[in-house]
Protein backbone atom coordinates (compact mmCIF):
# COMPACT_ATOMS: atom_id res chain seq x y z
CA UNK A 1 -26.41 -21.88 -13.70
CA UNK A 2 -28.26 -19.68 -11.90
CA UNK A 3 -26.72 -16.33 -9.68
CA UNK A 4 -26.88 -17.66 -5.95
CA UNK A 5 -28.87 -14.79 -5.28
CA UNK A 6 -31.61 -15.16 -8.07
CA UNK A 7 -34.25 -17.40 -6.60
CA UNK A 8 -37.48 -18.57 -9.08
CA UNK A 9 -40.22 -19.37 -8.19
CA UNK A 10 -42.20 -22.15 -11.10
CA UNK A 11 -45.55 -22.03 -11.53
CA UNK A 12 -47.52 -24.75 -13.33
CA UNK A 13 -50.97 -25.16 -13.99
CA UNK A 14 -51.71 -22.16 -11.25
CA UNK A 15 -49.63 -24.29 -8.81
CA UNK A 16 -46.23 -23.51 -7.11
CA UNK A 17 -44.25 -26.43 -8.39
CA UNK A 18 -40.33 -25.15 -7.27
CA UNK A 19 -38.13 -22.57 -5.88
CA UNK A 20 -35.19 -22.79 -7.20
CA UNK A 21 -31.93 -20.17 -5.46
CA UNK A 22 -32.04 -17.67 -2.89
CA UNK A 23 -34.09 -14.55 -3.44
CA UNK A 24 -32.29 -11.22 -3.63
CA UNK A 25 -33.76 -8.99 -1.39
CA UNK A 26 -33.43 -8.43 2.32
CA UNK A 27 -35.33 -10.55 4.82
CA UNK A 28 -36.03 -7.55 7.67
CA UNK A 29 -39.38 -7.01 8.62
CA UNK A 30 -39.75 -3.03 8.29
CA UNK A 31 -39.70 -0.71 11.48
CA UNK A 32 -41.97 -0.33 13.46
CA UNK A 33 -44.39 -3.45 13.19
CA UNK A 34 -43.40 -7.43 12.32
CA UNK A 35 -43.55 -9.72 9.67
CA UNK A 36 -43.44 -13.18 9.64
CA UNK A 37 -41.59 -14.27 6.21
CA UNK A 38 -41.38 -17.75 5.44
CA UNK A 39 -38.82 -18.44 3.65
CA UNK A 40 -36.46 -21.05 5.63
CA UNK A 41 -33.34 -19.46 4.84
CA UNK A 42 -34.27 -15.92 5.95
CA UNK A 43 -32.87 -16.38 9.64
CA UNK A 44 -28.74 -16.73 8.45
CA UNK A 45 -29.44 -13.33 6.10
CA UNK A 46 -31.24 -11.57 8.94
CA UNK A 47 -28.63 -12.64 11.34
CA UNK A 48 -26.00 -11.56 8.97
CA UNK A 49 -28.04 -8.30 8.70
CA UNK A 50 -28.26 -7.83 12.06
CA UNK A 51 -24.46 -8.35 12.74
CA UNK A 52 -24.00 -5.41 10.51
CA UNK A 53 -25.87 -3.15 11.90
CA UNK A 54 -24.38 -3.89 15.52
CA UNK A 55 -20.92 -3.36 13.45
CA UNK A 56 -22.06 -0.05 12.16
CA UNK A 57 -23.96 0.80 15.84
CA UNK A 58 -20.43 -0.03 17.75
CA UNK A 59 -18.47 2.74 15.54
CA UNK A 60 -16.20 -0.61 14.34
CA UNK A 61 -17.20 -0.67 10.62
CA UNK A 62 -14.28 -0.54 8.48
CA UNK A 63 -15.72 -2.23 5.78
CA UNK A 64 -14.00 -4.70 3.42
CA UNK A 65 -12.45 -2.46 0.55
CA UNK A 66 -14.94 -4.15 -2.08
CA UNK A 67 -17.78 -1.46 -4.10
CA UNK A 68 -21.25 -2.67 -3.59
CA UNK A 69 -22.79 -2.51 -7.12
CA UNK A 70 -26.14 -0.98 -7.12
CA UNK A 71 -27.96 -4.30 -6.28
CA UNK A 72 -26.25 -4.32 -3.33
CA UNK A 73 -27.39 -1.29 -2.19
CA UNK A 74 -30.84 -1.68 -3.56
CA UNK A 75 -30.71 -4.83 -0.98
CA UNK A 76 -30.00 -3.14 2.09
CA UNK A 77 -33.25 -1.17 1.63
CA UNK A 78 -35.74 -4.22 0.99
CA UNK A 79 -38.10 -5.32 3.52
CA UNK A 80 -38.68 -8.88 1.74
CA UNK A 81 -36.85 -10.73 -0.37
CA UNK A 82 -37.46 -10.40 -4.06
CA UNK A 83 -37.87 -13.65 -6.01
CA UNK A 84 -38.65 -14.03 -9.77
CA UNK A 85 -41.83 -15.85 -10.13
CA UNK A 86 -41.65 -17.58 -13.44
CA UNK A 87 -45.53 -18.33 -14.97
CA UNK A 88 -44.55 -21.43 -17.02
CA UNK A 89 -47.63 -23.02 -17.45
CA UNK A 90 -49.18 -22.68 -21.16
CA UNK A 91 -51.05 -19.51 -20.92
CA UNK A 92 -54.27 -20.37 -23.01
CA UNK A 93 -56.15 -17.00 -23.50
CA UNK A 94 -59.97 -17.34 -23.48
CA UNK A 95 -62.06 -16.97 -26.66
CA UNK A 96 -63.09 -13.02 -25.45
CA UNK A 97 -59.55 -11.97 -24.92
CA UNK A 98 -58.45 -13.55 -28.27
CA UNK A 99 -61.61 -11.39 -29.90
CA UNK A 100 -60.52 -8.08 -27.84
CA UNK A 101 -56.71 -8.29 -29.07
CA UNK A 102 -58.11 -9.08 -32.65
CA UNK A 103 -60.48 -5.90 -32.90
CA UNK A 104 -57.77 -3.74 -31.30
CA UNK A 105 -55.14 -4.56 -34.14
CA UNK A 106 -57.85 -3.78 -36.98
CA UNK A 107 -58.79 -0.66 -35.51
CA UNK A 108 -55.29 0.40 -34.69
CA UNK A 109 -53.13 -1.42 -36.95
CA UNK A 110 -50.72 -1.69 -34.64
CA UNK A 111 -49.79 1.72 -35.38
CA UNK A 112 -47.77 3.28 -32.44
CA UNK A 113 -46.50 5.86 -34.31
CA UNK A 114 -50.33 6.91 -33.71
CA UNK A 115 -50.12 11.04 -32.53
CA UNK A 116 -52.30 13.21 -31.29
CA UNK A 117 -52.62 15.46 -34.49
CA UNK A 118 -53.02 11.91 -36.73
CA UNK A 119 -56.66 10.44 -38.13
CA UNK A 120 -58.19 7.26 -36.58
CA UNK A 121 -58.41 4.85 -38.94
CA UNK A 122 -55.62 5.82 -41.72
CA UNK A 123 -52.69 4.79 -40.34
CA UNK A 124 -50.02 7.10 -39.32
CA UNK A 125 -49.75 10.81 -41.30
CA UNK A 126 -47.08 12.69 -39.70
CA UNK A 127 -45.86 15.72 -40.71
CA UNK A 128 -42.13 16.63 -42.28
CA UNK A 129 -42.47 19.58 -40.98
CA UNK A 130 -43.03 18.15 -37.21
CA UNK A 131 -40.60 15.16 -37.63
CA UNK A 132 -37.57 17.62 -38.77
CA UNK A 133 -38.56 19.01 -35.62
CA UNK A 134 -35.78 18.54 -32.51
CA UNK A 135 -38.34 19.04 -30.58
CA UNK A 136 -39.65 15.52 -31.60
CA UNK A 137 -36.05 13.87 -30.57
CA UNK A 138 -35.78 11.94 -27.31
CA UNK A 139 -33.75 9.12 -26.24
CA UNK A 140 -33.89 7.72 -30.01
CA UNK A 141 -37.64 7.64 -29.64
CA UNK A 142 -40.09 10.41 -31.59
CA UNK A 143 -42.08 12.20 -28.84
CA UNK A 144 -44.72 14.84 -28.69
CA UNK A 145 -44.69 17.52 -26.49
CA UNK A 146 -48.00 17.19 -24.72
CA UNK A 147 -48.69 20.80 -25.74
CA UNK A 148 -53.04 19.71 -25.75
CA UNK A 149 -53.01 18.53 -22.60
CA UNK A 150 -51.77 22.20 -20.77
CA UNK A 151 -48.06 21.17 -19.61
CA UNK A 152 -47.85 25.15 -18.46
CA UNK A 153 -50.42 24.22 -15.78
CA UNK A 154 -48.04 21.30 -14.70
CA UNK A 155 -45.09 23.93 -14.25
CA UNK A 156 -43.29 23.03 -17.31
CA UNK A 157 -44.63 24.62 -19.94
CA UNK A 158 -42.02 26.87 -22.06
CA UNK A 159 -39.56 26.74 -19.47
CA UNK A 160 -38.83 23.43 -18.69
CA UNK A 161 -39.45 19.74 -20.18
CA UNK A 162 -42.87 18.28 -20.72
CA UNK A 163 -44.27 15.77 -18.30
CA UNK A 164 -46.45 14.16 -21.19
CA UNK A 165 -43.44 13.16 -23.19
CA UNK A 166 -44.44 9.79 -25.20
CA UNK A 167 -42.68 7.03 -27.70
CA UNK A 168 -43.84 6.61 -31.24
CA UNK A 169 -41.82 3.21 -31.60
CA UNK A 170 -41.85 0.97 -28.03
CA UNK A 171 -45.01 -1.58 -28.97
CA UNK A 172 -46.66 -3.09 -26.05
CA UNK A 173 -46.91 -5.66 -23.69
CA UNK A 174 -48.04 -9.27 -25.68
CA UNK A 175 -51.21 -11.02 -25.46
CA UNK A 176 -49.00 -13.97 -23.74
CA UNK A 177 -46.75 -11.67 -21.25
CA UNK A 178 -50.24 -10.10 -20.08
CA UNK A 179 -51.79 -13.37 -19.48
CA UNK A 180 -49.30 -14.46 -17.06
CA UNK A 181 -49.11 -11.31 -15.38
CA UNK A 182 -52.55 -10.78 -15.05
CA UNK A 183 -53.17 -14.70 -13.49
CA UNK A 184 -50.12 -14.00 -11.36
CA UNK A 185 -51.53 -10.86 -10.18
CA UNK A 186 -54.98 -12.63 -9.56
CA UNK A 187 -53.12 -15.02 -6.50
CA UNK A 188 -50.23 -12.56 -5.38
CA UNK A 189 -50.86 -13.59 -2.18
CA UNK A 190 -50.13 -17.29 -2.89
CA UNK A 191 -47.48 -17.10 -5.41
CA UNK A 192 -45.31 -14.44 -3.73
CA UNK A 193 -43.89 -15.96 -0.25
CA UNK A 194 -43.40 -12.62 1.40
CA UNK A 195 -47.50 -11.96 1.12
CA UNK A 196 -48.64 -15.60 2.35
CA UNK A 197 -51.96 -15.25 4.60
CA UNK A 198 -52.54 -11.31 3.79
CA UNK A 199 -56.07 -10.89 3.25
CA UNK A 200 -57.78 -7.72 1.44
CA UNK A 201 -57.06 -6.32 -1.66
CA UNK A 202 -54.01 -7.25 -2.30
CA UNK A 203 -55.21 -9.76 -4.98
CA UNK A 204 -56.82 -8.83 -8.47
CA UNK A 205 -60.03 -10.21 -8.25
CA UNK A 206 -63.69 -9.00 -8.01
CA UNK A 207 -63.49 -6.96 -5.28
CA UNK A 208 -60.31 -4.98 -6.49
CA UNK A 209 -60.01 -2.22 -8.97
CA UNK A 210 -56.97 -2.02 -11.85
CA UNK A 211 -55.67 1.11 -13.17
CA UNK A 212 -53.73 1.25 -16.67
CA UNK A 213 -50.87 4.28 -16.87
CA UNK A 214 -50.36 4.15 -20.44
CA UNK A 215 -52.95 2.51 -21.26
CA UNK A 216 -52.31 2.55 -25.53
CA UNK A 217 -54.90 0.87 -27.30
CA UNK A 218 -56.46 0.18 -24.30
CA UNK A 219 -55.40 -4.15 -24.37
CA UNK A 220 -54.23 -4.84 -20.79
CA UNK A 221 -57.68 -2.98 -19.02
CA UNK A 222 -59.71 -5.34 -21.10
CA UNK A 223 -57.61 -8.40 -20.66
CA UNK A 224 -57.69 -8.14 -16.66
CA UNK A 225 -61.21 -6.92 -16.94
CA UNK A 226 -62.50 -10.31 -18.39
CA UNK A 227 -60.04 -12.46 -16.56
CA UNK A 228 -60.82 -11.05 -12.77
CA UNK A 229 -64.51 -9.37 -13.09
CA UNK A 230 -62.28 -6.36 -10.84
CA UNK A 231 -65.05 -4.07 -10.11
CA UNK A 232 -63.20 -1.50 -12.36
CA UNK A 233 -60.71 -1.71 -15.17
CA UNK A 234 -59.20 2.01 -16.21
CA UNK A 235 -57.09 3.16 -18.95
CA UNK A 236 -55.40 6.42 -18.75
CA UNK A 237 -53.26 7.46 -21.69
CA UNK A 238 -51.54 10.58 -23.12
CA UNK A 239 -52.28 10.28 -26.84
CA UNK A 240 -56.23 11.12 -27.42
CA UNK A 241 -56.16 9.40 -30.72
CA UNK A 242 -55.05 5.92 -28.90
CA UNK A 243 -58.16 6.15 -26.27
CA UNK A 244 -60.28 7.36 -28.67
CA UNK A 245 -59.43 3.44 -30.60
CA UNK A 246 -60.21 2.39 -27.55
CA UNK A 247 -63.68 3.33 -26.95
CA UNK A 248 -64.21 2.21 -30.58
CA UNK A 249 -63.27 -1.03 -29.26
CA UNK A 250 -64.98 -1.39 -26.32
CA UNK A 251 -68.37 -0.50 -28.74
CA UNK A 252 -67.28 -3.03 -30.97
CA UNK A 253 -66.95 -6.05 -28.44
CA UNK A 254 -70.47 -5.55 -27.99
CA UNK A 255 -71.39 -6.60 -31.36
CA UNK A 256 -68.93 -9.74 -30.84
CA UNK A 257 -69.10 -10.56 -27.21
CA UNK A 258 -71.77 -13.33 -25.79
CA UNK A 259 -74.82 -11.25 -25.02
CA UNK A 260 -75.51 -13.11 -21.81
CA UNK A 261 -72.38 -12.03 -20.76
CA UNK A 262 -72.18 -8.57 -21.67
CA UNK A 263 -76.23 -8.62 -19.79
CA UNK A 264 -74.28 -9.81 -16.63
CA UNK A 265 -71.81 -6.60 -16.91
CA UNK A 266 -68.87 -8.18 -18.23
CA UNK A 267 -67.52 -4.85 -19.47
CA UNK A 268 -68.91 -2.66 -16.81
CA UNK A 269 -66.20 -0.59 -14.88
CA UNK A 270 -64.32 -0.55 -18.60
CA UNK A 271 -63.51 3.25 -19.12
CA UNK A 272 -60.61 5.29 -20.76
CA UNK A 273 -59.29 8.48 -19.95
CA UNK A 274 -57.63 11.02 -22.59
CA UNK A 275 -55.46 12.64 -19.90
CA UNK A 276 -51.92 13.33 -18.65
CA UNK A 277 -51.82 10.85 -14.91
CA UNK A 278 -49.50 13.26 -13.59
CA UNK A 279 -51.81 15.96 -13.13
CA UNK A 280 -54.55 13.88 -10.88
CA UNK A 281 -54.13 15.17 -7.08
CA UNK A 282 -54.21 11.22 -6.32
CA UNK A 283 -54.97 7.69 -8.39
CA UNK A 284 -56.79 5.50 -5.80
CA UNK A 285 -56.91 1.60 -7.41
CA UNK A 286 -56.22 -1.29 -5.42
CA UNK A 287 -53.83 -2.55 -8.55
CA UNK A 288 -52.01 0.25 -10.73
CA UNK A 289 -49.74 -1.17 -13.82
CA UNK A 290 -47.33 1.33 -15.53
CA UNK A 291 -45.69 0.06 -18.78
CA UNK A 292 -42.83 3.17 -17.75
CA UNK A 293 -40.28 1.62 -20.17
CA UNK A 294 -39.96 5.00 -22.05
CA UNK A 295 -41.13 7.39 -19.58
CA UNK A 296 -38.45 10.29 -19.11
CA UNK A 297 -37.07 10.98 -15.50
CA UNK A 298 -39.58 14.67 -15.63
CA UNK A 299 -42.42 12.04 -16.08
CA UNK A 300 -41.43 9.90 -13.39
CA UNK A 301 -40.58 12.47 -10.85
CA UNK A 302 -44.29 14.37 -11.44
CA UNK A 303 -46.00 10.98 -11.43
CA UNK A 304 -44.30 9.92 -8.22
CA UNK A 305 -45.83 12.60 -5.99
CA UNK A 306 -49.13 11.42 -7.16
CA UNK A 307 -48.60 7.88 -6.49
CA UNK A 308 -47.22 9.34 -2.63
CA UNK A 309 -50.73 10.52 -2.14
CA UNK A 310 -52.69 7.46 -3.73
CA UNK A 311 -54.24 4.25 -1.88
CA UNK A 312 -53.18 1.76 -4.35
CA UNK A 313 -52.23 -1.93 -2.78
CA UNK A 314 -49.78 -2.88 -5.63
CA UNK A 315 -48.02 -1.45 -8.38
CA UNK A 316 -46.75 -2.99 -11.10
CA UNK A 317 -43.59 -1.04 -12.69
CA UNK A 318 -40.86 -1.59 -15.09
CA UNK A 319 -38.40 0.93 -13.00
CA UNK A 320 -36.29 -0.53 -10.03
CA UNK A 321 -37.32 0.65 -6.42
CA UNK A 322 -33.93 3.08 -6.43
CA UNK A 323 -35.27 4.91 -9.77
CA UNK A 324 -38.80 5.51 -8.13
CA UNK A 325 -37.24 5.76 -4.26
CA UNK A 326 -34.78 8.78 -6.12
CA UNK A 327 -38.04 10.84 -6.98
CA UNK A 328 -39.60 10.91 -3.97
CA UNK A 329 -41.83 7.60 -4.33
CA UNK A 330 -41.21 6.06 -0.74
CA UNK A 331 -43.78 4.23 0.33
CA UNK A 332 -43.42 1.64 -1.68
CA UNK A 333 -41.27 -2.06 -1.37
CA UNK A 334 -40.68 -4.94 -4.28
CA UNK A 335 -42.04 -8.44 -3.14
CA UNK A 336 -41.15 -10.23 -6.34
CA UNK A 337 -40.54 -9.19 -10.32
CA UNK A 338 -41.29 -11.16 -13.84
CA UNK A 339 -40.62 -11.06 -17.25
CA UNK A 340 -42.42 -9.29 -19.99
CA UNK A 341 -41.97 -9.30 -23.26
CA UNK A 342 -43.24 -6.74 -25.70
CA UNK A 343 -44.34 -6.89 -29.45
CA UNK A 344 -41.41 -4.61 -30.37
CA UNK A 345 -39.43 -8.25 -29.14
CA UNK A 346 -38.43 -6.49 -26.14
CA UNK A 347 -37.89 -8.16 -22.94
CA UNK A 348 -38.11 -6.38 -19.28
CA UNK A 349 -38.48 -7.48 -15.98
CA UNK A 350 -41.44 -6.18 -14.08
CA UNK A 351 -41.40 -5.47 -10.31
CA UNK A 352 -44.37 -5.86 -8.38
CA UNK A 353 -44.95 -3.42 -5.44
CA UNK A 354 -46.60 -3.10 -3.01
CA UNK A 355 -47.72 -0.21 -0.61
CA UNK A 356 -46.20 -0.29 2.61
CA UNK A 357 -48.74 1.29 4.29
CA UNK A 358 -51.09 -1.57 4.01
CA UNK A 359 -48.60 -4.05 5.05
CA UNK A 360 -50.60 -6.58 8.05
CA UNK A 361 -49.61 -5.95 11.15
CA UNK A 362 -47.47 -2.74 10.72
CA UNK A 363 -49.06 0.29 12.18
């Protein structure tokens, strides 16, 4: 039976089909501008909402002896509710992303324990020496220390911990898990009730650009490149050995690719960057995905400030809104989350942000 307060929203065959529960989340439009929400039941919870506040604004609130767990809280800080929209139509990947995934695994072999200091090609080498190392130990995961890519310069250097920090063991998202999220991401503003009737680029389609943080082997820029022709599809990962794989890979699709398509620019926009994303002054993509499942609170806090000053629409994150609100990442709000799955058989739920500033009618 499902909580009272987890609402789902079924898709089928690109179609809204159900929504099932309430949606956790609160049902305020922010301050300072309005919007309309359309979910029926919003009116009781904003009522209920309001009532509160007049409590609190009276100098009456006593409260009622009960903890608020840290959903609670999270709720009295949302500006829409926060549904989980459930992609439950067969996801049938087309015949190019089936080819991309395939040429990634041969040329990786689905080797994350992949390092900077390792050969393409060979598999993993590591060093005893390095992997007696505590400097290598990390939350149960086998990191690096990002020494290549100047930490010092990123004011942690010998003195504090590294910003480039990176697991050897956490896999990556499946062909199947980015499918859905990429097709859900492609009609956010029909699928996600809080967003209906917003125009611009809030959308991944042709007109919008998609930024990978973490981009590994470089599988989820290529997948939403050939699924949404975005103008731009961007890896930027920590590990030079994994973007170096995949610029191999984007050479190789042109051997296997249709030529008529490749003619028309099918991989144009398709780049990867060897480089730390905490040490750009801003990331400016309409649609920015971070598979953060393993990044360390340094990484988060030093990537937040950059994400502050960048013009993204939507964000796509694997850390709840407290986690990136606590490190200084404010301008963003959850409209809705999902599942992923990775091929480590991990499952996560994703939230999808987006940036308040761009919100329709609030100055």
């Amino acid at each position: 039976m499902l909580c009272p307060c987890a609402q789902r929203i079924q898709i089928v065959d690109e179609a809204i089909k159900g929504i099932v529960g309430q949606a956790h989340g609160s049902p305020l439009p922010p301050v300072g501008g309005k919007v309309e929400l359309p979910h029926a039941g919003h009116a009781a919870a904003a009522a209920a909402l309001a009532k509160e506040a007049a409590t609190k604004a009276s100098g009456n609130d006593e409260g009622d002896g009960e903890e608020s767990d840290e959903s609670e809280d999270d709720q009295q800080e949302y500006m829409f509710a926060v549904p989980l929209v459930d992609y439950a139509a067969p996801s049938e990947e087309t015949a190019d992303v089936k080819k991309v995934y395939a040429l990634v695994d041969r040329l990786s072999y689905l080797d994350w324990g992949l390092r900077t200091e390792d050969e393409v090609g060979h598999g993993k080498k590591r060093s005893a020496a390095l992997m007696s190392s505590a400097q290598l130990s990390w939350g149960g995961c086998v990191v690096h220390d990002g020494a290549m890519w100047g930490e010092a310069a990123h004011g942690a250097g010998n003195t504090g911990p590294k910003t480039a920090r990176t697991s050897e063991g956490y896999g990556e998202a499946t062909v199947s898990t980015a499918e859905k999220l990429i097709r859900v991401l492609s009609r956010l503003t029909t699928y996600v009730p809080a967003m209906g009737g917003w125009a611009g680029l809030w959308n991944l389609d042709g007109d919008a650009t998609f930024l990978d943080i973490g981009s590994g082997y470089g599988k989820v820029v290529f997948h939403a490149k050939l699924n949404t022709g975005c103008r731009c599809a961007v890896g930027i990962e920590c590990v030079a050995k994994r973007t170096e794989i995949a610029d191999q890979a984007k050479q190789g699709l042109y051997c296997e690719l249709d030529r008529q398509k490749l003619s028309d620019d099918l991989l144009k926009g398709v780049a990867f960057f060897a480089e730390d994303a905490c040490s750009y002054e801003s990331l400016d993509y309409s649609h920015v995905y971070i598979f953060d499942r393993v990044f360390s609170q340094v990484t988060l806090a030093a990537l937040a400030k950059v994400l502050q000053r960048s013009s993204f629409y939507v964000m796509i994150s694997t850390r709840k809104p407290h986690v990136w609100w606590g490190v200084g990442l404010s301008k963003i709000q959850p409209v809705a989350k999902t599942r992923l799955k990775t091929t480590g058989k991990e499952g996560m739920t994703a939230f999808i942000y987006i940036n308040k500033d761009y919100i329709p009618g609030v100055m």
